[in-house]
Protein backbone atom coordinates (compact mmCIF):
# COMPACT_ATOMS: atom_id res chain seq x y z
CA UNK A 1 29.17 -26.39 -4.02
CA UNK A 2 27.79 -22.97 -4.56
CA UNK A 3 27.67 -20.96 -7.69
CA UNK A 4 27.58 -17.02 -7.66
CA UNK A 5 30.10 -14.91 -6.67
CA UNK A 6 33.44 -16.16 -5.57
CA UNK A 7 37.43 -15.79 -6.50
CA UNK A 8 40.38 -14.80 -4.81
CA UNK A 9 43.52 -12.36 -5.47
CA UNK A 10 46.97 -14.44 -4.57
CA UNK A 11 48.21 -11.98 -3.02
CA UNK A 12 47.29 -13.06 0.40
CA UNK A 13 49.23 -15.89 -0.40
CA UNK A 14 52.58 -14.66 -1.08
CA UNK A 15 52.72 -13.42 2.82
CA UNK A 16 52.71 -17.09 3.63
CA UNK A 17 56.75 -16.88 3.12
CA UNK A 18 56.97 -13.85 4.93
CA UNK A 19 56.83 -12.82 8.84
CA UNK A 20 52.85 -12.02 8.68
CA UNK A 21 52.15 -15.32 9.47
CA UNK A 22 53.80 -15.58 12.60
CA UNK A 23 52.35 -12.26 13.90
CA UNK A 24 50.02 -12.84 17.19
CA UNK A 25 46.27 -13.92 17.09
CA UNK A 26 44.92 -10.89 18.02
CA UNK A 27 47.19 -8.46 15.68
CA UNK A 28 46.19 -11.03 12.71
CA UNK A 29 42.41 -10.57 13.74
CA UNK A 30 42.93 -6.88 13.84
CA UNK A 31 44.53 -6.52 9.78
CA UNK A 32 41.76 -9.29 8.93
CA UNK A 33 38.98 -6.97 9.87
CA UNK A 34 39.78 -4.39 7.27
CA UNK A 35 39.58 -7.13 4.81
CA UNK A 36 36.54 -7.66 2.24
CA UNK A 37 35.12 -11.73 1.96
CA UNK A 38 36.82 -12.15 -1.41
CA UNK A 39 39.99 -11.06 0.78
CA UNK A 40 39.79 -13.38 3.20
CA UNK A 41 38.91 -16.55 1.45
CA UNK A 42 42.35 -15.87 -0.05
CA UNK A 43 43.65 -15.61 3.73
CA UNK A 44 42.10 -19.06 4.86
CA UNK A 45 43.97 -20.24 2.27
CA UNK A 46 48.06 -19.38 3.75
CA UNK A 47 48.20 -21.70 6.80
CA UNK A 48 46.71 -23.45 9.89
CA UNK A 49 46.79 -20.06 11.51
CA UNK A 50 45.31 -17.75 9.71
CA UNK A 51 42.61 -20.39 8.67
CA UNK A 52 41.75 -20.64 12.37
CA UNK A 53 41.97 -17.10 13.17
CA UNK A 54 39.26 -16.27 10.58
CA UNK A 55 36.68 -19.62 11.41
CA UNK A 56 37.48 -20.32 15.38
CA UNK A 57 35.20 -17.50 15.96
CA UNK A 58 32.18 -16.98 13.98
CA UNK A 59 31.38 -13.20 16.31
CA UNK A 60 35.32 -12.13 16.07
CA UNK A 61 35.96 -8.46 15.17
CA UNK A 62 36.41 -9.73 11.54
CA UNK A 63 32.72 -10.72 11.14
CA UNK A 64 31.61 -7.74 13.08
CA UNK A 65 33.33 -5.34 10.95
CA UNK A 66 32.81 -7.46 7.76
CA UNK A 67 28.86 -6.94 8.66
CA UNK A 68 28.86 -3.76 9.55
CA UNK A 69 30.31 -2.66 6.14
CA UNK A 70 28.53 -5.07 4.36
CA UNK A 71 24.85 -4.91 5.84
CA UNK A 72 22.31 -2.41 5.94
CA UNK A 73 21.36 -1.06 9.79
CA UNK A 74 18.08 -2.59 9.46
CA UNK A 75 18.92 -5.43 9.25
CA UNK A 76 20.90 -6.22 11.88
CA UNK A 77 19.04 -4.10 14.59
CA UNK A 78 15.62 -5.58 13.87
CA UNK A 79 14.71 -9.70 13.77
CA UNK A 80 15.31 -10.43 10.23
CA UNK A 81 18.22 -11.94 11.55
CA UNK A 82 17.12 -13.27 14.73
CA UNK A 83 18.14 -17.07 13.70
CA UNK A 84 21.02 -15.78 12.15
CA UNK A 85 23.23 -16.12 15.94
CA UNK A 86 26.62 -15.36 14.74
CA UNK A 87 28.10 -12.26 12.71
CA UNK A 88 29.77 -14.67 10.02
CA UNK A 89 26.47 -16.49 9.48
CA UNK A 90 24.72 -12.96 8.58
CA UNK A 91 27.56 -12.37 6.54
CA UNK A 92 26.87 -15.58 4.66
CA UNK A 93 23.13 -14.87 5.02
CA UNK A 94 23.82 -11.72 2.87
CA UNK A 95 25.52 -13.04 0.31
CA UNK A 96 22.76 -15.57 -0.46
CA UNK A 97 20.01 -13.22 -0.55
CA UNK A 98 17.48 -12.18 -3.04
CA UNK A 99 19.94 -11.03 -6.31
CA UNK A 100 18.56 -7.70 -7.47
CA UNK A 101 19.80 -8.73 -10.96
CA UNK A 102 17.58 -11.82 -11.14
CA UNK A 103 14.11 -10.83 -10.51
CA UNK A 104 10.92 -9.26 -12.10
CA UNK A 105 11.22 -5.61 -13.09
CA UNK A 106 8.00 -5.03 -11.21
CA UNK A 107 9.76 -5.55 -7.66
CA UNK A 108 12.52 -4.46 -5.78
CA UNK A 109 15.34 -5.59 -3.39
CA UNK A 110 14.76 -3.61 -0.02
CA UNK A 111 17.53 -1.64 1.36
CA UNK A 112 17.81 -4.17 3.96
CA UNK A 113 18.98 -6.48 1.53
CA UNK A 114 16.34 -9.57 1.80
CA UNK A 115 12.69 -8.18 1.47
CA UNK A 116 11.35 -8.43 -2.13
CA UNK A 117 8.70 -5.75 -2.30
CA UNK A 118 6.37 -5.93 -5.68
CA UNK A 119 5.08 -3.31 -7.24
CA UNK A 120 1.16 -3.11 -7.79
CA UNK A 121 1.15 -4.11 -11.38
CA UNK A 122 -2.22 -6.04 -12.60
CA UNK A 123 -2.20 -9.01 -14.39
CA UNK A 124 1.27 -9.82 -13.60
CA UNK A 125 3.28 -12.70 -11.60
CA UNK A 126 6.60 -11.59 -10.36
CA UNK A 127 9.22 -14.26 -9.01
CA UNK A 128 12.95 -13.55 -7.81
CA UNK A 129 16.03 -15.70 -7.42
CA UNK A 130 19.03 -15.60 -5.00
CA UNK A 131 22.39 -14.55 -5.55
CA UNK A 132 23.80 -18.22 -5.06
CA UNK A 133 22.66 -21.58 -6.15
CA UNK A 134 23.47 -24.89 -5.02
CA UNK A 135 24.28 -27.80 -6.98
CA UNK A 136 25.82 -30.25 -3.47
CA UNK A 137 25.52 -29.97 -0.04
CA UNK A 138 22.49 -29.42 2.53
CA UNK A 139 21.12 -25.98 2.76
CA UNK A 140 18.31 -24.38 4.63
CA UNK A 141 16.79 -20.78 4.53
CA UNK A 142 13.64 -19.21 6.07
CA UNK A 143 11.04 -17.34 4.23
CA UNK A 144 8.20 -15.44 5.53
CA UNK A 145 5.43 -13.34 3.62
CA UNK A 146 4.94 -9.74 5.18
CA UNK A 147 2.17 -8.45 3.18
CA UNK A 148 -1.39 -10.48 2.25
CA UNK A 149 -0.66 -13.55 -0.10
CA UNK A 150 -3.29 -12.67 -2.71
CA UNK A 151 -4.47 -15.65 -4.75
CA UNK A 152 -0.97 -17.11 -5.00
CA UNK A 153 2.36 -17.01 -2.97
CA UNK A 154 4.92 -19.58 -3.91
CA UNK A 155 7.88 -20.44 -2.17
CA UNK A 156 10.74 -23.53 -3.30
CA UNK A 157 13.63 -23.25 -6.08
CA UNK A 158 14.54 -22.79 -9.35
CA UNK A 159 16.81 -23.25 -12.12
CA UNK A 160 18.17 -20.30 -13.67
CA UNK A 161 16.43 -21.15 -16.89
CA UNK A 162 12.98 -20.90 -14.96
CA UNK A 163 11.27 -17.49 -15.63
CA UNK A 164 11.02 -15.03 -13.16
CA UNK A 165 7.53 -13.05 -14.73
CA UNK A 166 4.29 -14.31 -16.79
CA UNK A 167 1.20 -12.30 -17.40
CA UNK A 168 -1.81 -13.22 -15.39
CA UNK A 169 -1.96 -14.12 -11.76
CA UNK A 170 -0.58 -17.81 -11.70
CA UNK A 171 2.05 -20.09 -9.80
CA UNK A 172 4.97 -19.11 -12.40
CA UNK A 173 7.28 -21.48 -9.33
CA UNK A 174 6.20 -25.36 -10.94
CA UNK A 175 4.78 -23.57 -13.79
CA UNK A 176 7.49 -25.51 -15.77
CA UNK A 177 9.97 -28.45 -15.21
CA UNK A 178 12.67 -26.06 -14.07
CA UNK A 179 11.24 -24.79 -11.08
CA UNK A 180 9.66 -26.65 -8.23
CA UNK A 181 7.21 -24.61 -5.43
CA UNK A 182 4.87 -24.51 -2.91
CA UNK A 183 1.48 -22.14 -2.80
CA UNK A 184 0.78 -21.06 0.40
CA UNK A 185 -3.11 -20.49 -0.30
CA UNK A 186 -4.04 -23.68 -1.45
CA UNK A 187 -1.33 -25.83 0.04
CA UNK A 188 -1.01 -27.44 -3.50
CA UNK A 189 2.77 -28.60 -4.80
CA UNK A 190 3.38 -27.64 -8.33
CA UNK A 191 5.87 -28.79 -10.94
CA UNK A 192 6.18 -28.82 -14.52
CA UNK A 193 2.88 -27.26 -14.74
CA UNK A 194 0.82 -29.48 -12.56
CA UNK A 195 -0.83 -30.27 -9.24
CA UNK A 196 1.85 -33.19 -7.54
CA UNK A 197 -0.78 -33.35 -4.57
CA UNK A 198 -1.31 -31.35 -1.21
CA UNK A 199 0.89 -29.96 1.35
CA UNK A 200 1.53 -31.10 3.99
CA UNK A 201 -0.11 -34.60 3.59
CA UNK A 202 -2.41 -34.53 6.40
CA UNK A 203 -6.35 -33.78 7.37
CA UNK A 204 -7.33 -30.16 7.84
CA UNK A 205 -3.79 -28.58 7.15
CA UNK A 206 -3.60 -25.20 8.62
CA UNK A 207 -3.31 -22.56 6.25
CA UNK A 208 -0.42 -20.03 6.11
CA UNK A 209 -0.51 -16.90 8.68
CA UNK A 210 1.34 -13.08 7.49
CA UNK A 211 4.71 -13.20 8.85
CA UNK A 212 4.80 -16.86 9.56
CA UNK A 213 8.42 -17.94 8.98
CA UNK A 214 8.82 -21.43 6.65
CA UNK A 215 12.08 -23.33 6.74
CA UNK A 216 13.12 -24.85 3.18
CA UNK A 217 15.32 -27.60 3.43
CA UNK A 218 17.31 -28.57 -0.19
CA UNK A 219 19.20 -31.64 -0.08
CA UNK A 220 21.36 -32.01 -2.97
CA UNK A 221 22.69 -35.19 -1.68
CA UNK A 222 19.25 -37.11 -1.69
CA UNK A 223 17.80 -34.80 -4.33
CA UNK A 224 15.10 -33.72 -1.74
CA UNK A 225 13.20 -30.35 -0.82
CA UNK A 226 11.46 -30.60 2.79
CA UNK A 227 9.87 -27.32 4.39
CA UNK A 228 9.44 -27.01 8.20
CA UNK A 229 6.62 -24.58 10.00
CA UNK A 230 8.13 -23.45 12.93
CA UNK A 231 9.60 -26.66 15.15
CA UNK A 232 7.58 -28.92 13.15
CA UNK A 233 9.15 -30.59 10.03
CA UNK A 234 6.00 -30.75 7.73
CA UNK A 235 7.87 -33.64 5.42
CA UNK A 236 9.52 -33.79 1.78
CA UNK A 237 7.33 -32.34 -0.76
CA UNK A 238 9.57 -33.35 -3.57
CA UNK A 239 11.74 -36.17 -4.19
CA UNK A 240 14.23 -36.56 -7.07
CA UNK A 241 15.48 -33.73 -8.44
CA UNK A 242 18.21 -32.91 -10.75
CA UNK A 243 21.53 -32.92 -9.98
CA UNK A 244 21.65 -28.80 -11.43
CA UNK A 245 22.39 -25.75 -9.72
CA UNK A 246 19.14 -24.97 -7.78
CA UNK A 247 18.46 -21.82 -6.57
CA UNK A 248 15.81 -20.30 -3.63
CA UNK A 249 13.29 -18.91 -5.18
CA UNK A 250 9.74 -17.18 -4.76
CA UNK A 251 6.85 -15.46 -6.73
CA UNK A 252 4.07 -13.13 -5.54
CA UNK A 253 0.96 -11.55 -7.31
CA UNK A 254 -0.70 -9.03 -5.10
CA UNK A 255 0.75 -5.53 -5.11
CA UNK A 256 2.48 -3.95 -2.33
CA UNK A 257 3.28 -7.48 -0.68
CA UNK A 258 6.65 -8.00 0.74
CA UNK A 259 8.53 -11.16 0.93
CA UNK A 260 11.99 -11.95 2.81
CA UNK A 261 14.57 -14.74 2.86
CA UNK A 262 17.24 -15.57 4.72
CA UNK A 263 19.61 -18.09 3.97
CA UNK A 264 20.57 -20.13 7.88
CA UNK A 265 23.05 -22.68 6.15
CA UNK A 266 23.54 -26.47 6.84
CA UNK A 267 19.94 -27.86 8.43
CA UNK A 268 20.50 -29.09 12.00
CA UNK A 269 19.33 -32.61 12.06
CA UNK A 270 16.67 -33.62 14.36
């Protein structure tokens, strides 16, 4: 189950009595793309038809025009998307990107709606939380640093309890026992304020590269977070977590970096 934004207006609903639903494929695809998401959850909702007119095709006009209002040009002309394939799934991908109401006041939300860019601000460590949290389900999401990592970079999840700034230059992710991360310069796992070992667990681990992209894998179901470097899944770094909302998170010390995230949705197994 996600938590963030959600709801629905009934309205959609009443037309399930009247001759809407019986109007053609197409023509219902055509209305449906002047809709907004909240819209046409309430849609899904009527019947068998208009349910499959909306999901059948993630790339229909619906999503198109759904993205096109909803995303910023950048990002869907350049390849922060690229593993995004359908227009429903960048859609999605929006709506679970960085919040720019949850985050450090020392960085920003790109307009393209999933770089965090911080601010050079010494003796700071600035963090930032998606819109939507997950407290079921498998999810997966990609994040890549675009700017150097400084002396920490921390990718994994976090409650929304967990703090998003601290003075200093630390790992604020697994500075406490409501967040969980990963520091990309040392290749140390951190929670609850300490060291839980190396990562990945084997002999001369590579270190990170700028703009290498990092799959994190949460599975609510087994209570696990894995992270995969390109097509190689580098193992679960942490076992047993709570059954709470848990949400993608990072935090970044040196000034000027950029970070982005994009949520991909259930992890394709194998």
């Amino acid at each position: 189950m996600a938590a963030g934004p959600g709801g629905g207006g009934g309205g959609a609903a009443a037309a399930a009595g009247g001759p809407g639903w019986r109007l053609p494929g197409r023509v219902l695809e055509l209305v449906f793309s002047y809709l907004e998401l909240r819209e046409l959850r309430s849609c899904a909702l009527v019947c068998k038809l208009w349910h499959r007119v909306l999901h059948g095709d993630e790339n229909s006009e619906v999503w198109r025009s759904l993205a096109a209002r909803c995303l910023a040009e950048e990002a869907l002309r350049t390849d922060i998307l690229c593993n995004v394939p359908t227009y429903k799934g960048k859609v999605r991908a929006f709506h679970h990107a960085f919040s720019t109401n949850d985050c450090s006041r020392n960085v920003y939300i790109k307009k393209n709606g999933f770089t965090l860019h911080r601010n050079p601000i010494a003796q700071s460590t600035d963090g930032a939380r998606t819109k939507i949290g997950f407290s079921e389900g498998r999810h997966a999401w990609e994040v890549w640093w675009e700017g150097p990592l400084g002396t920490v970079a921390v990718i994994g999840i976090a409650t929304k309890r967990a703090a998003m700034q601290c003075q200093g230059y630390v790992a604020l992710l697994g500075s406490d026992d409501q967040s969980w991360g990963w520091n990309l310069v040392d290749n140390n796992l951190l929670h609850n304020g300490e060291v839980n070992g190396s990562f990945p667990q084997c002999n001369n681990a590579p270190k990170y590269q700028i703009g290498e992209r990092i799959r994190v894998i949460l599975d609510m179901e087994d209570k696990t977070l894995a992270f995969e470097r390109g097509y190689e899944f580098l193992g679960v770094a942490f076992r047993g977590l709570p059954k709470v909302c848990l949400y993608p998170a990072v935090s970044a010390v040196y000034g000027n970096t950029e970070v982005t995230l994009v949520y991909l949705g259930k992890p394709l197994d194998g």
